[in-house]
Each structure stands twice: as C-alpha cells, then as structure tokens.
PDB file of N, CA and C in Angstrom:
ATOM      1  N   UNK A   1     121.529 112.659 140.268  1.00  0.00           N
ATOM      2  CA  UNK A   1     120.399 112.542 139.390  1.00  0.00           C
ATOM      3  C   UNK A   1     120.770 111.623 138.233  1.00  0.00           C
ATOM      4  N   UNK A   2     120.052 110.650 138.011  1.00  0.00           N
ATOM      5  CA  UNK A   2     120.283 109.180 136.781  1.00  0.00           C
ATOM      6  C   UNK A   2     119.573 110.033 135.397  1.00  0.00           C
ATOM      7  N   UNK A   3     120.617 110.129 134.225  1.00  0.00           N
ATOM      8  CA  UNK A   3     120.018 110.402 133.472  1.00  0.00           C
ATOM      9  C   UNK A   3     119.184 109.053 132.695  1.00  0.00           C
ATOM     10  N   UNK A   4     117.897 109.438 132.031  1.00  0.00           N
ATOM     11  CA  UNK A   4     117.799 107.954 131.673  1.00  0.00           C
ATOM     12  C   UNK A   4     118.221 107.908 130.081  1.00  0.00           C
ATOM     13  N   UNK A   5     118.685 106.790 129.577  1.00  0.00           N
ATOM     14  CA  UNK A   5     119.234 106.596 128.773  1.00  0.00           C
ATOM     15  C   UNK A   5     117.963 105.433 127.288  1.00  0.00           C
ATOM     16  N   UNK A   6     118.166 105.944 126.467  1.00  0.00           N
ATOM     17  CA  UNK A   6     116.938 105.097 125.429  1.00  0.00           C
ATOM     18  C   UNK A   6     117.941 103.756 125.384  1.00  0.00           C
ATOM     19  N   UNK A   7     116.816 102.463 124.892  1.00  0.00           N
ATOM     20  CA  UNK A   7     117.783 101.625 124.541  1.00  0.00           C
ATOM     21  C   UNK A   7     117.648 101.040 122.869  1.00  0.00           C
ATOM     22  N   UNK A   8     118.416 101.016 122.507  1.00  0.00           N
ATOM     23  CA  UNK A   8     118.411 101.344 121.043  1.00  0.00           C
ATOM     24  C   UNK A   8     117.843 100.025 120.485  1.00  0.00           C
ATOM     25  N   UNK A   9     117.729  99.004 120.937  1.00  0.00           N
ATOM     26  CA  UNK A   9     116.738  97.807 120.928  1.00  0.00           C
ATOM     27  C   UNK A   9     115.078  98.344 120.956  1.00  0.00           C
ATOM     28  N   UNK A  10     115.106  99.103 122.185  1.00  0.00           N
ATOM     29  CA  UNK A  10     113.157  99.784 122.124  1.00  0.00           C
ATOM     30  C   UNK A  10     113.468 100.282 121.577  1.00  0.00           C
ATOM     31  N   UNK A  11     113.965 101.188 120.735  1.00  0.00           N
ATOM     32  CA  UNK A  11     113.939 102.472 119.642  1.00  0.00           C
ATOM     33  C   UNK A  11     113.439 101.823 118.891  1.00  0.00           C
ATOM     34  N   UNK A  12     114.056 100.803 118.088  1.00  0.00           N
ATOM     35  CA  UNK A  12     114.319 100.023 116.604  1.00  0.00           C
ATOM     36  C   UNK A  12     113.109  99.106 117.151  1.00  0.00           C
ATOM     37  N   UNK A  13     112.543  98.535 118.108  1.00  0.00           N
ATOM     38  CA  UNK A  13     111.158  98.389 117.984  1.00  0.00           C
ATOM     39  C   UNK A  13     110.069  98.907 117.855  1.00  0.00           C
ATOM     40  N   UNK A  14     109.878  99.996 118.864  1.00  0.00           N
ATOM     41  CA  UNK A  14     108.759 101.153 118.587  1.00  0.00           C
ATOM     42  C   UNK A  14     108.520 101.624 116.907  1.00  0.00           C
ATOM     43  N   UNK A  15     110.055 101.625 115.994  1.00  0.00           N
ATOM     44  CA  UNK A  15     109.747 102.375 114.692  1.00  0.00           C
ATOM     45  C   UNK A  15     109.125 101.235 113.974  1.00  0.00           C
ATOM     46  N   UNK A  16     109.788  99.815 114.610  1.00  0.00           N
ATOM     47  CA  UNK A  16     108.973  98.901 113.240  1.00  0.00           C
ATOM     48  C   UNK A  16     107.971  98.538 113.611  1.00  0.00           C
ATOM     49  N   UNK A  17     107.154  98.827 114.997  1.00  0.00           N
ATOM     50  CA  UNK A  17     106.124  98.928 115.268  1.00  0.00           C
ATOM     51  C   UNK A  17     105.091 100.166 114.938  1.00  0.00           C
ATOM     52  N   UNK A  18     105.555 100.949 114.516  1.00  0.00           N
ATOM     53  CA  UNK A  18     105.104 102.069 113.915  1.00  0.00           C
ATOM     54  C   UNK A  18     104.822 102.008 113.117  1.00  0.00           C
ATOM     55  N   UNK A  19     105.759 101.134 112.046  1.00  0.00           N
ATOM     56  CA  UNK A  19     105.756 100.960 110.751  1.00  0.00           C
ATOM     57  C   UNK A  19     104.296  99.722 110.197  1.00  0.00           C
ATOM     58  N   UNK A  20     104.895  98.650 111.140  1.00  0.00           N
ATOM     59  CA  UNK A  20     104.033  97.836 110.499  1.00  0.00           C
ATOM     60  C   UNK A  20     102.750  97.535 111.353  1.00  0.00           C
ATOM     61  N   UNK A  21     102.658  98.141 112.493  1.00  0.00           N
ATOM     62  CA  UNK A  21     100.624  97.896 112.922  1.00  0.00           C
ATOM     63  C   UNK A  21      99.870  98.616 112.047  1.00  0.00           C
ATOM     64  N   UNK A  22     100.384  99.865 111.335  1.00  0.00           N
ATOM     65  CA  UNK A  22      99.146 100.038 110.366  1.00  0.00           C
ATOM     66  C   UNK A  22      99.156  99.728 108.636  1.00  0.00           C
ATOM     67  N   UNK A  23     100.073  99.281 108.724  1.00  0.00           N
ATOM     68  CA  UNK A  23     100.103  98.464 107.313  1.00  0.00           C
ATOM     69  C   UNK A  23      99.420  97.447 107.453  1.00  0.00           C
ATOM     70  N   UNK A  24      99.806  96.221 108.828  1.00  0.00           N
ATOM     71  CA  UNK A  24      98.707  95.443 108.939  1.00  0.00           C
ATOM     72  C   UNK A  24      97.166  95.432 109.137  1.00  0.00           C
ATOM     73  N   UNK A  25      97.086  96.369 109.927  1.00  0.00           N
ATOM     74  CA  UNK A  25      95.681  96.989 109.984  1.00  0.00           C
ATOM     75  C   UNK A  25      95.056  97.206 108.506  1.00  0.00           C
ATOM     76  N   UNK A  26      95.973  98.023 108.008  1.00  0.00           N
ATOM     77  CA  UNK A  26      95.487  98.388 106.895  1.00  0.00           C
ATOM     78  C   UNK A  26      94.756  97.225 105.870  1.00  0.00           C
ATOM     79  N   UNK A  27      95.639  95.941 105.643  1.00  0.00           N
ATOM     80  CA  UNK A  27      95.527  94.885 105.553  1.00  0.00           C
ATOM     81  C   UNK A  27      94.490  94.149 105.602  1.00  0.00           C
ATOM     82  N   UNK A  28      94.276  93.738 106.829  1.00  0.00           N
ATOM     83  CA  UNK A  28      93.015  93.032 107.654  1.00  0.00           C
ATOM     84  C   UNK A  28      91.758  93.797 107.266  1.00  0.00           C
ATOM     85  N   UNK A  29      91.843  95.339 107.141  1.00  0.00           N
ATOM     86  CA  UNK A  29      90.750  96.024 106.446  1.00  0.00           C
ATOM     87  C   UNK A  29      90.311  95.601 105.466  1.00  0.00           C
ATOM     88  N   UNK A  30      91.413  95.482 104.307  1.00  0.00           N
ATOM     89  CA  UNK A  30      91.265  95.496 103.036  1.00  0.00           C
ATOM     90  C   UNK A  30      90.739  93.750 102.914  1.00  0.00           C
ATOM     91  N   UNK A  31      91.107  92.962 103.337  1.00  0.00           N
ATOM     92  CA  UNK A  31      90.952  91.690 103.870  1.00  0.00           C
ATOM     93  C   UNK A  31      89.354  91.693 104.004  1.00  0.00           C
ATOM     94  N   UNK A  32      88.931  92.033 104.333  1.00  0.00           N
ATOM     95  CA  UNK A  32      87.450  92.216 104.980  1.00  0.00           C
ATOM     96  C   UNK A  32      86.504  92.692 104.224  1.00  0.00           C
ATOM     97  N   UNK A  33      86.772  93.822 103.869  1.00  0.00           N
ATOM     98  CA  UNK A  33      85.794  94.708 102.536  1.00  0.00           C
ATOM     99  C   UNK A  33      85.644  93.439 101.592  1.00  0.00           C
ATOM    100  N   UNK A  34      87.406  92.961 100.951  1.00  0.00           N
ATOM    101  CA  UNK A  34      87.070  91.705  99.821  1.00  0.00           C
ATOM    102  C   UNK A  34      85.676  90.484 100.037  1.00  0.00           C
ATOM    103  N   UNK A  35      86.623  89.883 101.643  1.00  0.00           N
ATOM    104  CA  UNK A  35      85.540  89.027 101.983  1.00  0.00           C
ATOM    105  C   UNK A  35      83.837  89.358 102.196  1.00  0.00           C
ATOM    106  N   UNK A  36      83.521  90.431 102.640  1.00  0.00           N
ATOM    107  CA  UNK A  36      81.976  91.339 102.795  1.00  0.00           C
ATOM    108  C   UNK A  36      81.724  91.219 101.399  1.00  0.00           C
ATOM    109  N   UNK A  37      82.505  91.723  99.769  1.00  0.00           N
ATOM    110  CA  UNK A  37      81.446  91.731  99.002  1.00  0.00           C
ATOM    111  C   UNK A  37      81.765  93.571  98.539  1.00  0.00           C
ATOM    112  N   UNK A  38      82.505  94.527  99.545  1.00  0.00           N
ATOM    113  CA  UNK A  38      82.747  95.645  99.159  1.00  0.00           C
ATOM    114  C   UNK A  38      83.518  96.269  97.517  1.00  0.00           C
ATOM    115  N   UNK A  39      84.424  95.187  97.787  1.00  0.00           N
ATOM    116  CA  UNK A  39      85.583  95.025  96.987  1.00  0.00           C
ATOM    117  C   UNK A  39      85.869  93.971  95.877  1.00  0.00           C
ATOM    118  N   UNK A  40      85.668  94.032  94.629  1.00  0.00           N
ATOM    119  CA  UNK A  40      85.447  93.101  93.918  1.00  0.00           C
ATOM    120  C   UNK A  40      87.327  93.128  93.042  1.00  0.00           C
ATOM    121  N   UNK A  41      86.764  91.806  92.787  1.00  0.00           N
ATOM    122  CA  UNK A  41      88.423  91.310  91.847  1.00  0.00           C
ATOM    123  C   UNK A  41      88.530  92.496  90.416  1.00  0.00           C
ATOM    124  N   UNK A  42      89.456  92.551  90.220  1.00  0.00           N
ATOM    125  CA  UNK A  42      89.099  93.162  88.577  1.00  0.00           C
ATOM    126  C   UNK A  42      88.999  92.169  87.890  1.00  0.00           C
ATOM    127  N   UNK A  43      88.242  92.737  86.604  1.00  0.00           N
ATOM    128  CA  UNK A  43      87.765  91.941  85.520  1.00  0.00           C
ATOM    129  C   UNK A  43      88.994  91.735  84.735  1.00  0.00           C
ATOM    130  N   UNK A  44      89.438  90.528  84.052  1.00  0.00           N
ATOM    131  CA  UNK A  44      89.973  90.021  83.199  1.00  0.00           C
ATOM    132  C   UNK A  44      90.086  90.740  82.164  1.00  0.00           C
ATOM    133  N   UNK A  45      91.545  91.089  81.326  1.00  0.00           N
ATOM    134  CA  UNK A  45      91.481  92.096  80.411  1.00  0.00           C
ATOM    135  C   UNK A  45      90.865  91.207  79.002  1.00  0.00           C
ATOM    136  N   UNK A  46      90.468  92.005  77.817  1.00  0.00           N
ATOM    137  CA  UNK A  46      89.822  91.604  76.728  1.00  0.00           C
ATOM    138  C   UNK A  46      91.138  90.835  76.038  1.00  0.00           C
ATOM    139  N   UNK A  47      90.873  89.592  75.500  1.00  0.00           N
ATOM    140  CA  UNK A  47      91.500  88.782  74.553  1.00  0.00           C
ATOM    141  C   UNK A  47      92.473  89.633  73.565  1.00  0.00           C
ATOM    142  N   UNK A  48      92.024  90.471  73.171  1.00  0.00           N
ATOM    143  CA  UNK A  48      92.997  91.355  72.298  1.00  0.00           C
ATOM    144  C   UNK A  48      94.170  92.366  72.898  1.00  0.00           C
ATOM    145  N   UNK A  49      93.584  92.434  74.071  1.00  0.00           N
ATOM    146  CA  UNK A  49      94.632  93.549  74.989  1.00  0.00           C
ATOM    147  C   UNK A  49      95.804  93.378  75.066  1.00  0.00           C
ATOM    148  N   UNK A  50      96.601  94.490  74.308  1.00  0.00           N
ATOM    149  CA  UNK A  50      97.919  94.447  74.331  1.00  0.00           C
ATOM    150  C   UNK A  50      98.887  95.245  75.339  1.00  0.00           C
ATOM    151  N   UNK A  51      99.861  94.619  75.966  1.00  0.00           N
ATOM    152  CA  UNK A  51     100.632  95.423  77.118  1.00  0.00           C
ATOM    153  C   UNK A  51     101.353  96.398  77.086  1.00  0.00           C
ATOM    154  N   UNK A  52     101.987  95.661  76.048  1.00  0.00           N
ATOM    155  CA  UNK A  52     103.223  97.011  75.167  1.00  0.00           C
ATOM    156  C   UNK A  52     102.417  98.334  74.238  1.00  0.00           C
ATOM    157  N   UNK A  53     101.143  98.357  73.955  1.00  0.00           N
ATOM    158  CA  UNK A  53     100.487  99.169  73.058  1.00  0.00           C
ATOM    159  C   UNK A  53     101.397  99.627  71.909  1.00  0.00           C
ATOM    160  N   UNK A  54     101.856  98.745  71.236  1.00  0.00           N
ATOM    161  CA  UNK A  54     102.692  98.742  70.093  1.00  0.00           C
ATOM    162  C   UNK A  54     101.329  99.249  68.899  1.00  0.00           C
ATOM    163  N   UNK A  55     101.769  99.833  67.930  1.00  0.00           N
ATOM    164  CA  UNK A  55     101.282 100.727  66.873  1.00  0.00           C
ATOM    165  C   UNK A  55     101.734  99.756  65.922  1.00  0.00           C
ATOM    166  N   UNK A  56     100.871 100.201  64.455  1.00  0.00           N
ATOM    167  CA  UNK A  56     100.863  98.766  63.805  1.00  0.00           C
ATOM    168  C   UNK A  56     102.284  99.686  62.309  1.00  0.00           C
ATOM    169  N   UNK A  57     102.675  98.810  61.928  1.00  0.00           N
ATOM    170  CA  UNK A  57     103.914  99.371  61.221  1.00  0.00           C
ATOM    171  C   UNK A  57     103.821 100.660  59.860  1.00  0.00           C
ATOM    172  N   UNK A  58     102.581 100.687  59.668  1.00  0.00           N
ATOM    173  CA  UNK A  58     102.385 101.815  58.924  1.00  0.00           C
ATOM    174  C   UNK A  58     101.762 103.014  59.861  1.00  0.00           C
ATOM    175  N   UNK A  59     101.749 102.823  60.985  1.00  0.00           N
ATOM    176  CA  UNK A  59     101.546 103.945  61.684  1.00  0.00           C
ATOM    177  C   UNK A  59     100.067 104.256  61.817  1.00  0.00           C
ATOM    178  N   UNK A  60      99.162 103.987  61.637  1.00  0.00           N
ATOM    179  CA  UNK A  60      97.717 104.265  61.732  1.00  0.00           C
ATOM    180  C   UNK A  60      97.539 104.237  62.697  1.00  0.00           C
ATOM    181  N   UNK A  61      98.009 104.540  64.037  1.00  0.00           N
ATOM    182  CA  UNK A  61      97.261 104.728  65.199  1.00  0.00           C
ATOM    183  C   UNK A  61      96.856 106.150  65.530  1.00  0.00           C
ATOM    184  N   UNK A  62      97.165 107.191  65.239  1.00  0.00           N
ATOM    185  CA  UNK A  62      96.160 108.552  64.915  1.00  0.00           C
ATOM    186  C   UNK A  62      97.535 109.151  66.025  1.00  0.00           C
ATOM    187  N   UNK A  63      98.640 108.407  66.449  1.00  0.00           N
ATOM    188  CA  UNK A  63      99.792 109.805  67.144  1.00  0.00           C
ATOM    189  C   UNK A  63     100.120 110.983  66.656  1.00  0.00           C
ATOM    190  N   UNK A  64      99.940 111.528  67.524  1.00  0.00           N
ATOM    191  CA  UNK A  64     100.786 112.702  67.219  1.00  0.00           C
ATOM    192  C   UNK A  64     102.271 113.127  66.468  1.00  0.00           C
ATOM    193  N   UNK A  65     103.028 112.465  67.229  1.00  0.00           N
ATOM    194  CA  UNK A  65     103.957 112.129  67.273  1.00  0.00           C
ATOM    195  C   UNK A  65     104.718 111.429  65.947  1.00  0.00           C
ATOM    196  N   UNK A  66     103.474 110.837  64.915  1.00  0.00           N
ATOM    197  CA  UNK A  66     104.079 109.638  64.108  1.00  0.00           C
ATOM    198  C   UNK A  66     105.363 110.172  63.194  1.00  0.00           C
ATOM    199  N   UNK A  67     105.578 109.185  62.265  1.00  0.00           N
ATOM    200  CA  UNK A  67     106.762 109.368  61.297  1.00  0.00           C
ATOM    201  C   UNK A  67     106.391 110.682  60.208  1.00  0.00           C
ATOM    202  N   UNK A  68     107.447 111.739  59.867  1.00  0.00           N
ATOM    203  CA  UNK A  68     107.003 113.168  59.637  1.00  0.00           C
ATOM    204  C   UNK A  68     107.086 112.594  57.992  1.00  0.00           C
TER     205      UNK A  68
END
C-alpha cells in the first residue's frame, strides 16, 4: 500500500493561494464600487487641520489632564 505523500511545493501554494484570491477579490470589489459611484474619495482636510493636535502653550484647550 503507497502512502501518499504532500508535496511541500502544493502546500506553500494552496496557502498563498488562500491567502491572496480573496484579498484580490476583495480588491477588484472595492475597485468597482469606486468606479460605479458607491464609494467616494474622502474630502480634503480643512486648511487649518492639524496632525499632531498640539495645544496652544498656555494650555487653553479645555484637557483634562492640563498643567496642575
């Protein structure tokens, strides 16, 4: 009786085939909704928008937290 044996080449394909048909899928979805009109860009942040949300040096931003 032949045992059958995996070959570790199909293994390591099947997983990154696992991995990546539905990421791509996923993809091509998301791909589609944009192009249809589902899915819109985000809006551009406001001219003043700051990243760091730095507090102004006397502390007036209403924290909790501020200087005791």
């Amino acid at each position: 009786m032949d045992k059958a044996t995996a070959n570790p080449f199909l293994i390591v394909l099947l997983f990154v085939l696992r991995c990546l048909v539905p990421l791509v899928v996923m993809l091509a979805i998301s791909y589609l909704l944009r192009k249809l009109g589902f899915i819109r860009e985000s809006p551009a942040p406001p001219p003043d928008y700051n990243n760091e949300n730095s507090q102004s040096v006397d502390n007036e931003g209403g924290l909790a937290h501020g200087k005791p």
